[in-house]
Structure formats: structure tokens, C-alpha cells
N, C-alpha and C. Protein backbone atom coordinates (compact mmCIF):
# COMPACT_ATOMS: atom_id res chain seq x y z
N UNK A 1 25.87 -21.78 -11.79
CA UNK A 1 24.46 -21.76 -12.15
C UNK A 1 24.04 -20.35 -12.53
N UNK A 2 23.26 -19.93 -13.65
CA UNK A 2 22.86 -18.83 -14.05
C UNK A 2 21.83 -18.40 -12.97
N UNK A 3 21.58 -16.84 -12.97
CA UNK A 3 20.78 -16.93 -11.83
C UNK A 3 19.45 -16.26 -13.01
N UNK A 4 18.23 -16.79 -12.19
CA UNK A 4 16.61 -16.51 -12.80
C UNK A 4 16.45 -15.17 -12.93
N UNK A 5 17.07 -14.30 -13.79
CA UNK A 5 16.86 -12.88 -13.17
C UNK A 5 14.80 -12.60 -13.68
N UNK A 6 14.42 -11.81 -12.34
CA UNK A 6 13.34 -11.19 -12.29
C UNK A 6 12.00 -12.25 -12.35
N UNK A 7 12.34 -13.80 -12.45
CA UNK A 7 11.29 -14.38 -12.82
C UNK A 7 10.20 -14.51 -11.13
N UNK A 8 10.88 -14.28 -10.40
CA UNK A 8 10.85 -14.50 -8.84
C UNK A 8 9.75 -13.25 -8.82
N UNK A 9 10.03 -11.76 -9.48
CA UNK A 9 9.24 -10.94 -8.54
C UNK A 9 8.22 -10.85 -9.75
N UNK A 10 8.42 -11.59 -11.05
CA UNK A 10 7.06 -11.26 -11.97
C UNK A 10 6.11 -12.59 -11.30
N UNK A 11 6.30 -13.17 -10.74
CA UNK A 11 5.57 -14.76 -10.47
C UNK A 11 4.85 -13.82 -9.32
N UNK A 12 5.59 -13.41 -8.56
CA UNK A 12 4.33 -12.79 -7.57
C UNK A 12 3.82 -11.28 -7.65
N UNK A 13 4.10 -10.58 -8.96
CA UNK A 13 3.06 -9.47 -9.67
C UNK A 13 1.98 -10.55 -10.38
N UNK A 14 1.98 -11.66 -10.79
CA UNK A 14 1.15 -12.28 -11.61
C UNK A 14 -0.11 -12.96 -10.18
N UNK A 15 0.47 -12.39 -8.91
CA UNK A 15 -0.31 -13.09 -8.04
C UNK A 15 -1.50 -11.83 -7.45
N UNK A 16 -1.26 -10.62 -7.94
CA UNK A 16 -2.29 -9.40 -7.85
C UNK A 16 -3.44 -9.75 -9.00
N UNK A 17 -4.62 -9.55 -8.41
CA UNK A 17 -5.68 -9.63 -9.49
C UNK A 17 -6.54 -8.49 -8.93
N UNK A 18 -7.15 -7.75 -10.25
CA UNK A 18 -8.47 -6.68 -10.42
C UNK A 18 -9.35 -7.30 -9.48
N UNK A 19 -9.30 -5.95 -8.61
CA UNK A 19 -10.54 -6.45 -7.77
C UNK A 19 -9.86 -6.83 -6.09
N UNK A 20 -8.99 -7.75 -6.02
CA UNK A 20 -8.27 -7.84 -5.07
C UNK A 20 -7.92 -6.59 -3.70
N UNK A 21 -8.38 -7.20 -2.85
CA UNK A 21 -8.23 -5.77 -1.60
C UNK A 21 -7.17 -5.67 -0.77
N UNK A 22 -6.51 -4.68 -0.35
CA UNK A 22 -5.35 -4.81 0.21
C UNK A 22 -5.93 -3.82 1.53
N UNK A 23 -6.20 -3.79 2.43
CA UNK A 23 -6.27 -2.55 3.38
C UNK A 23 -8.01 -2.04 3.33
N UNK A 24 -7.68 -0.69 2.64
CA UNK A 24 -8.69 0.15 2.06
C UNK A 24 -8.71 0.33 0.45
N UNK A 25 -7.79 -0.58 -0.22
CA UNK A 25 -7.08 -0.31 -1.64
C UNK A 25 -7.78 -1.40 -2.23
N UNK A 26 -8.32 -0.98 -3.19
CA UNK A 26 -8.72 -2.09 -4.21
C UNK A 26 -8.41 -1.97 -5.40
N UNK A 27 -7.50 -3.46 -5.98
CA UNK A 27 -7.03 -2.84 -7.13
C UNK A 27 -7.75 -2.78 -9.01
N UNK A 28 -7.66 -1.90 -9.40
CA UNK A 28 -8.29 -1.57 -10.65
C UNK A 28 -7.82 -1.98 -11.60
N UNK A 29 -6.14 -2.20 -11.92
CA UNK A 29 -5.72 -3.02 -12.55
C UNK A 29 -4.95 -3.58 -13.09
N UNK A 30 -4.46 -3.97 -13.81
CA UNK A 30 -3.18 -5.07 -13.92
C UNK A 30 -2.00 -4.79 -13.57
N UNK A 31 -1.16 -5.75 -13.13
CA UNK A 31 0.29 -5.20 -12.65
C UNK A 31 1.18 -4.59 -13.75
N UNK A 32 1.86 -3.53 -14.05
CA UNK A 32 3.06 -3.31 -14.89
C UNK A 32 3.95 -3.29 -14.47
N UNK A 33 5.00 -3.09 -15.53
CA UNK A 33 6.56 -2.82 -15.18
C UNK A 33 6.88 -1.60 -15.12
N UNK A 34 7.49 -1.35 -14.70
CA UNK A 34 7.84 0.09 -14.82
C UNK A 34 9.62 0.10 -14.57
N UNK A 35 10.73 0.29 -15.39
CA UNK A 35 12.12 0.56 -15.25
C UNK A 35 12.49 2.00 -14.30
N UNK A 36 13.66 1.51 -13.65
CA UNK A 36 13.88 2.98 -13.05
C UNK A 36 15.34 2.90 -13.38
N UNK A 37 15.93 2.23 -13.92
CA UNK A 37 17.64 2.28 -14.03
C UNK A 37 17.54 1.05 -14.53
N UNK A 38 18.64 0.69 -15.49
CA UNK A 38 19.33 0.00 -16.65
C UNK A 38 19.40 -1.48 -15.98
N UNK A 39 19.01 -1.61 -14.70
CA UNK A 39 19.57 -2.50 -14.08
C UNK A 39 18.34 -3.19 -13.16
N UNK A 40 17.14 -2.43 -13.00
CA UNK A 40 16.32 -2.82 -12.17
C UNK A 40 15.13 -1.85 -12.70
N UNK A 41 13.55 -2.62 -11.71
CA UNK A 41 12.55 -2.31 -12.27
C UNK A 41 11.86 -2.82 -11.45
N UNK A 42 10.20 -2.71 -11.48
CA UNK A 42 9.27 -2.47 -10.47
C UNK A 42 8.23 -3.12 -11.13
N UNK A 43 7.10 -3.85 -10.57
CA UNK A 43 5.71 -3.33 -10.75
C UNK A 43 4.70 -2.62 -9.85
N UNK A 44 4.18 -1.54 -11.06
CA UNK A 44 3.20 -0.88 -10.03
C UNK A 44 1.63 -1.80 -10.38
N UNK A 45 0.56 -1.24 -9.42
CA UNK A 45 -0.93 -1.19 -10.16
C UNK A 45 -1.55 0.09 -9.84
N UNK A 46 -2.52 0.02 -10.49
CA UNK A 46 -3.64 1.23 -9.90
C UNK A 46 -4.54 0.85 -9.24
N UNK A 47 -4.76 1.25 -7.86
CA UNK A 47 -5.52 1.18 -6.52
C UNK A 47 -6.59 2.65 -6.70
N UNK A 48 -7.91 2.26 -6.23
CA UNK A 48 -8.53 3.04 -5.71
C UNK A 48 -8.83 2.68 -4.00
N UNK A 49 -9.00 3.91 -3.51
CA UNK A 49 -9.19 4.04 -1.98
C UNK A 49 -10.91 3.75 -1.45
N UNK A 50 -11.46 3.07 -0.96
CA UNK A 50 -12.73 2.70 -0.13
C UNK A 50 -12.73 4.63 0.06
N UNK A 51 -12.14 5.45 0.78
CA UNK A 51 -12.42 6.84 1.14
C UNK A 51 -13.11 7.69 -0.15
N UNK A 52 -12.75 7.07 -1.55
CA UNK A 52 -13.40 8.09 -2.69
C UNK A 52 -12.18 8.81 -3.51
N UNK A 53 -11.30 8.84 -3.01
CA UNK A 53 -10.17 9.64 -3.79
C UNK A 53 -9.65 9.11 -5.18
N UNK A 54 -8.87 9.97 -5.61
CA UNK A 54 -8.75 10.08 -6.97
C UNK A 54 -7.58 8.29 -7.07
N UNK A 55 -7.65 7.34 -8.50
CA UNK A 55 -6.73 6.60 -8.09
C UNK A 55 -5.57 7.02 -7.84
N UNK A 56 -4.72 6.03 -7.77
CA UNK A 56 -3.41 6.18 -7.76
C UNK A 56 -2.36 5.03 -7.93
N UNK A 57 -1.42 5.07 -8.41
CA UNK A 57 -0.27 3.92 -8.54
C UNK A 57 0.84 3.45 -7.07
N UNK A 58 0.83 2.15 -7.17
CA UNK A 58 1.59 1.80 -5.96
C UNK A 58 2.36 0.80 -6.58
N UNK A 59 3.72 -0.12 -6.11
CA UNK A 59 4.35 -0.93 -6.23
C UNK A 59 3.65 -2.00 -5.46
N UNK A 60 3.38 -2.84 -6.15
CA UNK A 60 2.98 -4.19 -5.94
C UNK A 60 3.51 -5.10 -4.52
N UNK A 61 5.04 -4.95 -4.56
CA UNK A 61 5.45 -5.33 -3.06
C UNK A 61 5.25 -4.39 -2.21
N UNK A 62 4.94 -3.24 -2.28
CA UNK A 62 3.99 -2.58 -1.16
C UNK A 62 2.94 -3.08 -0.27
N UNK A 63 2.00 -3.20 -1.37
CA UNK A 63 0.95 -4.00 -1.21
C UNK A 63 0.86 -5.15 -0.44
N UNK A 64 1.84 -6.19 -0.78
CA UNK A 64 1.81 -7.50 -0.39
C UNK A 64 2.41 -7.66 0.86
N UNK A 65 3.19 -6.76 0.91
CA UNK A 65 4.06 -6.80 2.36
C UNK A 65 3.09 -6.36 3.68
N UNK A 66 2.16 -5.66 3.03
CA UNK A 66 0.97 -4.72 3.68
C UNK A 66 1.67 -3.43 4.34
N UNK A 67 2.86 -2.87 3.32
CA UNK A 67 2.97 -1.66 4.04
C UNK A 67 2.44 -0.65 3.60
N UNK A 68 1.17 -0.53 2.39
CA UNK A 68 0.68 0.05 1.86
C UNK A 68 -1.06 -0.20 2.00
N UNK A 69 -1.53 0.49 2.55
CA UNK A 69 -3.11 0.27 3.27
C UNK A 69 -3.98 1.17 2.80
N UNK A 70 -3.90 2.49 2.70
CA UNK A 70 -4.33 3.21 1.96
C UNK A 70 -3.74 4.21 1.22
N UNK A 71 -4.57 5.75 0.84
CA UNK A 71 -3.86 6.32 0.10
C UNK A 71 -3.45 7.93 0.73
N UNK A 72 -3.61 7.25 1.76
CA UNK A 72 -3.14 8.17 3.03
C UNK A 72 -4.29 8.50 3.79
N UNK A 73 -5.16 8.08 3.65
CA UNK A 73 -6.77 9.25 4.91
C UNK A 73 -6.07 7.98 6.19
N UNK A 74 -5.99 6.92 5.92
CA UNK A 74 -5.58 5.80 7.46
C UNK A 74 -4.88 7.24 8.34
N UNK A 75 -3.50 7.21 7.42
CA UNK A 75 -2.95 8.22 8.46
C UNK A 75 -3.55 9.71 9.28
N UNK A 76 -4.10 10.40 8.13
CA UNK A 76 -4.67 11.27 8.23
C UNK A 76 -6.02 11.25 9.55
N UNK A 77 -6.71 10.20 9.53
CA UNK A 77 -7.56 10.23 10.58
C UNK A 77 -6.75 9.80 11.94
N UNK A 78 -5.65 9.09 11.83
CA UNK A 78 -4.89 8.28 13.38
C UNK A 78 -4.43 9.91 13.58
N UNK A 79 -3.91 11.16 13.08
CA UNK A 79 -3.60 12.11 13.10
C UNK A 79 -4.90 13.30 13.92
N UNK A 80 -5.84 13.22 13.20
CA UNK A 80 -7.05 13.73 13.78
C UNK A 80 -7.26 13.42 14.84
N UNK A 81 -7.45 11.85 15.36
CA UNK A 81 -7.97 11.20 16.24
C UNK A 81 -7.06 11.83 17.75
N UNK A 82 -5.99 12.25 17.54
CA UNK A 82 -4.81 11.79 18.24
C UNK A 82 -5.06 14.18 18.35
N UNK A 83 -5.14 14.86 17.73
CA UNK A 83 -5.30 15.43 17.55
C UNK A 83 -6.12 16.25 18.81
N UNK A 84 -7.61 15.24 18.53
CA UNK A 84 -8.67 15.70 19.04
C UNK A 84 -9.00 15.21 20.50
N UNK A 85 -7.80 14.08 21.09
CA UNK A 85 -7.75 13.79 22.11
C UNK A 85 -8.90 12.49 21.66
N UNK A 86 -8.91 11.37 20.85
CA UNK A 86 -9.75 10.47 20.69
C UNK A 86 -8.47 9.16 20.37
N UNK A 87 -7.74 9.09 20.69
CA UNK A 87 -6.82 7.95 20.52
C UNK A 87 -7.11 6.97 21.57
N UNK A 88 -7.40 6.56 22.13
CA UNK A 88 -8.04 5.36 22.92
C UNK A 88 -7.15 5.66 24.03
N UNK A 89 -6.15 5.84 24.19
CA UNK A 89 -5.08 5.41 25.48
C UNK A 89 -5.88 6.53 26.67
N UNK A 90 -5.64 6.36 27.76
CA UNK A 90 -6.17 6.88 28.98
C UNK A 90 -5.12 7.74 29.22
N UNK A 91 -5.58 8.95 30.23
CA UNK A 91 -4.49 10.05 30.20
C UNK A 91 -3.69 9.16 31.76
N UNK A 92 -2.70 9.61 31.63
CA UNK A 92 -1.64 9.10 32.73
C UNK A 92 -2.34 9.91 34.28
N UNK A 93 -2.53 9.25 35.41
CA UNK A 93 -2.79 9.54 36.22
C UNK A 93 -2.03 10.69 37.03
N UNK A 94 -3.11 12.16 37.23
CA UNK A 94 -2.73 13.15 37.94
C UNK A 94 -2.86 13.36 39.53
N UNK A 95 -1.27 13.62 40.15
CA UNK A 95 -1.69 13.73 41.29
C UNK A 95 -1.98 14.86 41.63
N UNK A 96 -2.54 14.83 43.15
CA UNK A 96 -3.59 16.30 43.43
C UNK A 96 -2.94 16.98 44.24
């Protein structure tokens, strides 16, 4: 049996639509292709961030998998938070 090449991951780039929210990412617009070797290839879109930042391009199975949430401030504030002693966890009990 011949195998379907690529029809599998364009069927679910055709499942991203403008407008669509992923996280903090909303996307602006249509999926492309993008080649990286003779043999394989990608789609990205362009996401803007709820935070204000400039867009930016992501791979589509990023997105969908949800390992892609924002355009980095998520991290950036769990970093602060954690930073500033605001991470929720309670300090481990000191004895006296």
C-alpha cells in the first residue's frame, strides 16, 4: 500500500483558524508550509500574545499539543513569581 505522505498533518493545519486561541496566543493567520530539508516540512502560523508583544511564528503542532502557550512572559512571570518568593507553596517547616 502506498503510504498518504503529509495528507495527515495538512488535514490538521487546515484545523487552525484566524482568531482561534491557544493559551495566551491568538492566531492572526493562516497556516503555511514551511520546508526544512528535501524530505520534510512544517506548518507554522502567526500568533499574537494577550501580553502586547510583537507577533511571532510558531509550528502549528506546537500549538495543538499545547506545548506552546505563550510567547514567553507565562514563563517569565512563573520566574518572577518564584523569584520574589510568591509561588504559592508554603516554606517547609523550621525547627527552633
Amino acid at each position: 500500500m502506498p503510504r498518504d505522505s503529509g495528507s495527515r498533518s495538512s488535514n490538521r493545519s487546515s484545523e487552525i483558524a484566524v482568531g482561534q486561541i491557544f493559551g495566551l496566543l491568538t492566531v492572526v493567520s493562516s497556516p503555511y508550509r514551511v520546508r526544512y530539508s528535501l524530505k520534510g516540512s512544517h506548518y507554522l502560523v502567526r500568533v499574537q500574545c494577550s501580553c502586547g508583544s510583537e507577533e511571532k511564528s510558531v509550528t502549528v503542532q506546537m500549538l495543538q499539543i499545547g506545548r506552546t502557550k505563550s510567547c514567553g512572559c507565562l514563563k517569565m512571570r512563573k520566574h518572577w513569581s518564584i523569584m520574589n518568593g510568591k509561588s504559592g507553596r508554603k516554606e517547609p517547616c523550621r525547627p527552633e
